[in-house]
Every structure is written in C-alpha cells, then in structure tokens.
Protein backbone atom coordinates (compact mmCIF):
# COMPACT_ATOMS: atom_id res chain seq x y z
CA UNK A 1 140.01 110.63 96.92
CA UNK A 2 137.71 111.42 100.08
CA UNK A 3 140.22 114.31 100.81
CA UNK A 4 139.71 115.87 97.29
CA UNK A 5 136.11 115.40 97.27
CA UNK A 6 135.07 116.45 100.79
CA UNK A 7 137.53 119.17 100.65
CA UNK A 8 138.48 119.46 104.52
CA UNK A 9 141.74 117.96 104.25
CA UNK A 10 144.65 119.49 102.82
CA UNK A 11 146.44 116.22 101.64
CA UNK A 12 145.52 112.81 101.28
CA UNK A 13 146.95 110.98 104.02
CA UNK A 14 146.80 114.13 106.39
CA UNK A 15 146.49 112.30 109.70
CA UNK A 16 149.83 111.57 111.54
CA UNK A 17 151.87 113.14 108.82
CA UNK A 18 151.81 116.95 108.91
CA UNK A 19 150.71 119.14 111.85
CA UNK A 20 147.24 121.39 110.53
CA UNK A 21 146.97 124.47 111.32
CA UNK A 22 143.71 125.70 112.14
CA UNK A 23 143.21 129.52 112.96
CA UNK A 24 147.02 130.27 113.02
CA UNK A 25 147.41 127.41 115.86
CA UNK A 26 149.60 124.12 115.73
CA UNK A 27 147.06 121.41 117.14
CA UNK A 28 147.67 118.17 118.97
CA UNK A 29 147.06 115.02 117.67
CA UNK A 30 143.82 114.60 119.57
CA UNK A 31 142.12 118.24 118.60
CA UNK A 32 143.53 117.57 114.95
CA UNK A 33 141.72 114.68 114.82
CA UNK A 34 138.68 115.87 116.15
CA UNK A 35 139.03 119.50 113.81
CA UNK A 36 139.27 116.43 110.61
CA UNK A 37 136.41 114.74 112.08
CA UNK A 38 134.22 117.79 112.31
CA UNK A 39 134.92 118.86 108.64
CA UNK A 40 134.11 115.46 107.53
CA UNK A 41 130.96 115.59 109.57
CA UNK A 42 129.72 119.05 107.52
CA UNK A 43 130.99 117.92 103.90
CA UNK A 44 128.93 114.52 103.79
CA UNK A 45 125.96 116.43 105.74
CA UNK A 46 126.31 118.81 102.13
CA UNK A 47 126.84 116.15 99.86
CA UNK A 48 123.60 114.45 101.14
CA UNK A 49 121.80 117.61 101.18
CA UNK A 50 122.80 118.04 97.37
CA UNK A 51 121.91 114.45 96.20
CA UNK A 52 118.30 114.96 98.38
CA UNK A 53 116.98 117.64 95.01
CA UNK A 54 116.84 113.84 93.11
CA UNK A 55 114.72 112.46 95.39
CA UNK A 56 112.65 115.10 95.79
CA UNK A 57 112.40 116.01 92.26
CA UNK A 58 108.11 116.91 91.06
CA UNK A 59 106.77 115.58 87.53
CA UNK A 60 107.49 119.69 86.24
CA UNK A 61 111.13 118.37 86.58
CA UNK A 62 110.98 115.31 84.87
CA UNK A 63 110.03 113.22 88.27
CA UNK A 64 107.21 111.15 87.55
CA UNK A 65 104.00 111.00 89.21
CA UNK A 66 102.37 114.37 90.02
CA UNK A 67 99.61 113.65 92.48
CA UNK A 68 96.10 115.97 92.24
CA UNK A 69 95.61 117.26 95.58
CA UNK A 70 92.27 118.80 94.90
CA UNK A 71 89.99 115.75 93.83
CA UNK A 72 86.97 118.95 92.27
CA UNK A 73 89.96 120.81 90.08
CA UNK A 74 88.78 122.03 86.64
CA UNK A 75 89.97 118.80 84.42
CA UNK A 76 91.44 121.45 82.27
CA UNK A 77 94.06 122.53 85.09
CA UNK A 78 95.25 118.66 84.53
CA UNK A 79 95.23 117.95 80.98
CA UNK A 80 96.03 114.41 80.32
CA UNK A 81 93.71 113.91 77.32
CA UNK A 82 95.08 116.88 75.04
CA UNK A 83 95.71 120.84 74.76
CA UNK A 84 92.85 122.95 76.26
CA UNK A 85 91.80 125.33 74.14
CA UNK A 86 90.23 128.80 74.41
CA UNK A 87 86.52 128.01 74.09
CA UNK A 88 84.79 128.81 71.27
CA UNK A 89 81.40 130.71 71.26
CA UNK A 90 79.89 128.07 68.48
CA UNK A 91 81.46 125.66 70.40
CA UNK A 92 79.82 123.34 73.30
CA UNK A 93 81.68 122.09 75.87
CA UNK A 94 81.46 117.66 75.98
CA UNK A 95 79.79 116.27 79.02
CA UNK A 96 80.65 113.19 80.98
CA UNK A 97 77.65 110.51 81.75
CA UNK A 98 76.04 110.52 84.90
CA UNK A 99 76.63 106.80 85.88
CA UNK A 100 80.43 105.65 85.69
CA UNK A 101 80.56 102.04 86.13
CA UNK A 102 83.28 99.69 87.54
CA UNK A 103 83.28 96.13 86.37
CA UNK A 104 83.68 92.85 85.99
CA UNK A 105 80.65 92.96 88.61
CA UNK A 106 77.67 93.81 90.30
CA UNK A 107 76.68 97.01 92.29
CA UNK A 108 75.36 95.87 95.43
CA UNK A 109 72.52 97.60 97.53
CA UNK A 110 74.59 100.41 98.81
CA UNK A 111 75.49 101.49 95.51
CA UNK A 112 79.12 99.74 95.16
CA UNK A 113 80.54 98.22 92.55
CA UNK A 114 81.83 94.91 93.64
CA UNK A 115 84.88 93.52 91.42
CA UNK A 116 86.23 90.60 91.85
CA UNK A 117 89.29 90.48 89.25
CA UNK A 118 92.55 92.19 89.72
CA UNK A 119 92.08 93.69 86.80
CA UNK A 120 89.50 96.67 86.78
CA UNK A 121 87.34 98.01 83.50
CA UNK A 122 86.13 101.67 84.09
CA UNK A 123 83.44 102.82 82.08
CA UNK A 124 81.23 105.80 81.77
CA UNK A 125 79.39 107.16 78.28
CA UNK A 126 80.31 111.00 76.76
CA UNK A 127 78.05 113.07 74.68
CA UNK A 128 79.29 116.32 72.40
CA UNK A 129 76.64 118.53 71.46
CA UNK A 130 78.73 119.39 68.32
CA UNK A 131 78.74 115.85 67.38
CA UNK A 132 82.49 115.62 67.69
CA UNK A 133 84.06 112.66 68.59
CA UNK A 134 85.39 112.58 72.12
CA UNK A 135 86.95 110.92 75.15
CA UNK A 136 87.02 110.46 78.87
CA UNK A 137 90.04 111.06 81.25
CA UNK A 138 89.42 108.02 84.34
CA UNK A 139 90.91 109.73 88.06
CA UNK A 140 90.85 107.06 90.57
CA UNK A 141 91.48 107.72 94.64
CA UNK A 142 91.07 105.53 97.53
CA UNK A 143 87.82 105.92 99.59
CA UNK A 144 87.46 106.28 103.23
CA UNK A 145 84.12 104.58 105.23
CA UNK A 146 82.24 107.12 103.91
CA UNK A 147 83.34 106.88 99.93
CA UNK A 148 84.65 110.26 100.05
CA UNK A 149 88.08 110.57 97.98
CA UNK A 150 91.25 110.52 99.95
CA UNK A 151 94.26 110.13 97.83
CA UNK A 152 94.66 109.82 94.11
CA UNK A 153 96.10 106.59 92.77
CA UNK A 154 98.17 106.27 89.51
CA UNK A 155 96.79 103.62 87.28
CA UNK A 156 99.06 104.91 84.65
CA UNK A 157 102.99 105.89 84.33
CA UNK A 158 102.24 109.24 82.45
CA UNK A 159 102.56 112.74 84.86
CA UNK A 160 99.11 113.04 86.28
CA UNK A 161 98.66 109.17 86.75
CA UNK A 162 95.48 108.66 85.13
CA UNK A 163 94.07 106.52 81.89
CA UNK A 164 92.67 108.54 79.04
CA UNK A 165 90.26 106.26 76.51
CA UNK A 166 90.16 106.15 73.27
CA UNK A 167 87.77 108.66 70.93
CA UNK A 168 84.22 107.61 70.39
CA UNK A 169 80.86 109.03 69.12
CA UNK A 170 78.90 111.58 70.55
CA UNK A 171 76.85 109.41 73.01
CA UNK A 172 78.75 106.17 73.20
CA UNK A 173 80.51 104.59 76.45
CA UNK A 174 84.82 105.21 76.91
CA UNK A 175 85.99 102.60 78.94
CA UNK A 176 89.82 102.12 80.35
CA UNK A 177 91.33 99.28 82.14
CA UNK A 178 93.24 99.62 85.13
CA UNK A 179 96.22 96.68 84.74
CA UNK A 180 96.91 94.36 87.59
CA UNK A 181 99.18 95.32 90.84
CA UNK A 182 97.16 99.16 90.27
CA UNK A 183 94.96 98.80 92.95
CA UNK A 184 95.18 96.64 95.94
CA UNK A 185 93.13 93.46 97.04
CA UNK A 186 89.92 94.25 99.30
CA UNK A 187 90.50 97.88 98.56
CA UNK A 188 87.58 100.56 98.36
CA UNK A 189 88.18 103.43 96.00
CA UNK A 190 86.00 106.20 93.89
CA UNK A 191 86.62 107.74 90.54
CA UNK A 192 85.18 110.16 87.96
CA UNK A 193 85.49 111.24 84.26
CA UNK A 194 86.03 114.08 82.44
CA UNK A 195 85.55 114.51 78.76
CA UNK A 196 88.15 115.84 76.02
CA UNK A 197 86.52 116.70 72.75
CA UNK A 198 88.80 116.31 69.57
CA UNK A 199 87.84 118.94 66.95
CA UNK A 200 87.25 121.78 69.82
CA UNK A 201 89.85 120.59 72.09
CA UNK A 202 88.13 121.88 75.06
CA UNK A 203 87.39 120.42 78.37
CA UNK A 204 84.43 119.39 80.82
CA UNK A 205 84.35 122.14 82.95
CA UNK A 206 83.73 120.19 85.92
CA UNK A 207 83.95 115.99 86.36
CA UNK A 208 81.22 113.24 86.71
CA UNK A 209 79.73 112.26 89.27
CA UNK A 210 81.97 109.71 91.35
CA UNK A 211 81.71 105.89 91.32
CA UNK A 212 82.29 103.71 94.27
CA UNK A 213 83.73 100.05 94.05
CA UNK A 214 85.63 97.63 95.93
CA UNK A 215 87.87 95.18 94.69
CA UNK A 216 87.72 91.72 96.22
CA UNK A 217 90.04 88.74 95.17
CA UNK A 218 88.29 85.71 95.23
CA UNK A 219 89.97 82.74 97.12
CA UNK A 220 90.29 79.16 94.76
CA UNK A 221 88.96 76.56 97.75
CA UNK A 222 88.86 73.90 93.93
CA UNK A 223 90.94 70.74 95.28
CA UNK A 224 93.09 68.73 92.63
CA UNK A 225 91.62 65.45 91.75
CA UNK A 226 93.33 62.44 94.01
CA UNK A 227 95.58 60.42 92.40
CA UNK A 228 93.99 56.73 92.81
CA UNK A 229 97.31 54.78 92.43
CA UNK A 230 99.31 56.63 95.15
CA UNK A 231 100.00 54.53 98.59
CA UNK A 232 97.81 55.37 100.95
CA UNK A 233 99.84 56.80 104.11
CA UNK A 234 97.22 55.16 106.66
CA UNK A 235 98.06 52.53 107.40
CA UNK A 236 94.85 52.05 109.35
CA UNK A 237 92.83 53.00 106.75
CA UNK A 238 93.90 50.29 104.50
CA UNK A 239 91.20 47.76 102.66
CA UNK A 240 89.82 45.08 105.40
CA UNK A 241 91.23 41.31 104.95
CA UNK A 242 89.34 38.71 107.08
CA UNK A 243 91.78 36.67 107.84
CA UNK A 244 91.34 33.46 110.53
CA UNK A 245 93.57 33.74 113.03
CA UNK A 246 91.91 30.58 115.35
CA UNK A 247 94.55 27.81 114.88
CA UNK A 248 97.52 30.30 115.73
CA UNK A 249 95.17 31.30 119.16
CA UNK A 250 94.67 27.48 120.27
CA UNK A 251 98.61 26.88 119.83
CA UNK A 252 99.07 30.36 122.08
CA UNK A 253 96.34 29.13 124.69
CA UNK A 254 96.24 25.62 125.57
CA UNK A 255 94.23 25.38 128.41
C-alpha cells in the first residue's frame, strides 16, 4: 500500500524483483535502492507538508481559538457579544465602568486584586444612555512586572476566547466567572470590558480601563485529628511504669 500511496514505486514489492529504470538507464542494485530511497524521502516530506494545513488551521477556518494581538482594538473588530451595527444618530453608544473588579478578594496597596480561589469572578458595572439593557465582553491577558498586557488568555472555548455576561440595566454591575484550570496558580494578569447594548446593537468604541489581579492558591497546613487508640510507634515514648527492680540487682551483685 506504501507503493500506491507514496507513488515512487512502480509495483509493490519493487526491490529485488524488477530492474527500474530511471532516465532511460538500467541501475544496480545499490543506486536502485538509493533512487527508491530518495523518492520515499520527498513523498512523506509532501505528505507531512499536506497534513501540517490541520495543524495550522486559524478560528476563520473552523480552528478554535483566535488570539487578539492588539490588546486597544475597537471591541467591535472582535464581536463576541453580538452583531455590530451601523450606529444610529439617536442612538448612544453603552459605556463600560471605570473600576473592573476581580474577586473573591481584596485589592492590596498597589492596586491588585488578590484572589485566592481557582476560580475567578470578574466584575465591572455598564451604563446605556438610552436606557437599554446591556452587557460586558471580559478580555483577560497575562501581565508582565509592570501590569502591562502581554498575551491574551482564553477563559472561554468560543473563537475570540473571552466570557460575555449576561444583559442587565442601564447602570448595574455584569459579572463573569472564569472556571477553574483558566488561569494558573500565583499568576498575575489584567483585563478590561467592553459593553454590547441589546436594542442598538452597537459597541463601546474603546474598552475600560484595565484591572490588575493575581491569583494565589492558598496552601491547607489543617492537620487531621490523631486517632487516640492507634499504637504508638515509640517505643520510648510509651506511659512510665515504676517498677522495683532491687531484689533482681542484689541476686546480680552479691558482694
């Protein structure tokens, strides 16, 4: 079957049967071995360079995951929360809030939000001017020393591997929550919002301000409770008996 598929013999079985021919020339055993070789050597060099468009496939194709490269793209060029739509001259564009919030936790006195479960609740509040109901689109990306975005991380299997919250009112808080075995232990990362209204269907312009926090597993130091009736091992440490030993010492030392 190799023969058929890689195409560079003429029969199955080739080797040590027939002489090939290559170029009008009889070859000897050795150079038709070597001529096989060779063609074998360029068909599975194809056949691997075929099968690589799989691999390589983007999200436009049906891939998966479609990373943002450009952390300040208009939300609308990315639009995980609905269909952008032409704005409207009636219409106002919703706004994210200016303080996203990461949680369970405290912000600490360099302005991070310290969680310490591995599961993450990202919040922020959205306001419509037209009183529409609306929503927030949550972009996460790891931080460097300085909390600057680096790369985006998926926190969801959908193309542009974000979370999109549920509609609320005009001035309440959207909130997602990033599952466990998204983000890794004692990592720092940033994120932001954008907001989706629904009756409009247009887009923040531009996103919220980011939001730093750090996620920090706490270690369980709680020991079990000792089980009373087990042997105790040490043997040294065993109750004290006072026993008298004296008339077994005389019979030892008679002088």
């Amino acid at each position: 079957m190799a023969c058929h598929v890689l195409g560079v013999i003429g029969r199955c079985g080739g080797i040590g049967h027939e002489p090939q021919v290559e170029k009008g020339k009889i070859l000897s055993g050795r150079s038709r071995r070597k001529s096989i070789l060779r063609r074998i050597t360029v068909g599975v060099a194809t056949l691997l360079f075929l099968g690589s468009g799989v691999a390589t496939a983007t999200a436009a194709d049906g891939g998966g995951f479609d990373r943002n490269q450009n952390p300040y793209a208009a939300p609308s060029t990315r639009p995980a929360a609905g269909p952008a739509m032409k704005s409207l001259a009636a219409a106002s564009r919703p706004v994210s809030g200016k303080n996203p919030s990461a949680g369970p936790g405290k912000k600490d006195a360099s302005g991070v939000w310290q969680v310490s479960t591995p599961e993450v609740k990202l919040s922020n509040t959205v306001t419509d001017a037209d009183g529409s109901t609306a929503n927030l689109t949550f972009e996460v990306w790891t931080a460097d020393s300085s909390g600057n975005p680096k790369t985006q991380v998926a926190i969801s299997d959908n193309q542009y591997g974000v979370l999109v919250s549920d509609f609320v009112k005009s001035g309440s808080t959207a909130s997602v929550t990033v599952g466990a075995g998204r983000l890794k232990p004692n990592g720092d990362y940033v994120f932001h919002t954008s907001a989706y209204a629904k009756d409009s269907g247009l887009y923040e312009t531009s996103w919220s301000p980011w939001a730093r926090f750090h996620v920090s597993m706490p270690v369980d130091l709680t020991l079990p409770n000792p089980n009373t009736s087990a042997p105790n091992p040490d043997q040294s440490a065993q109750p004290y008996t006072n026993l008298d030993y004296s008339a077994e010492l005389v019979e030892l030392m008679p002088w």
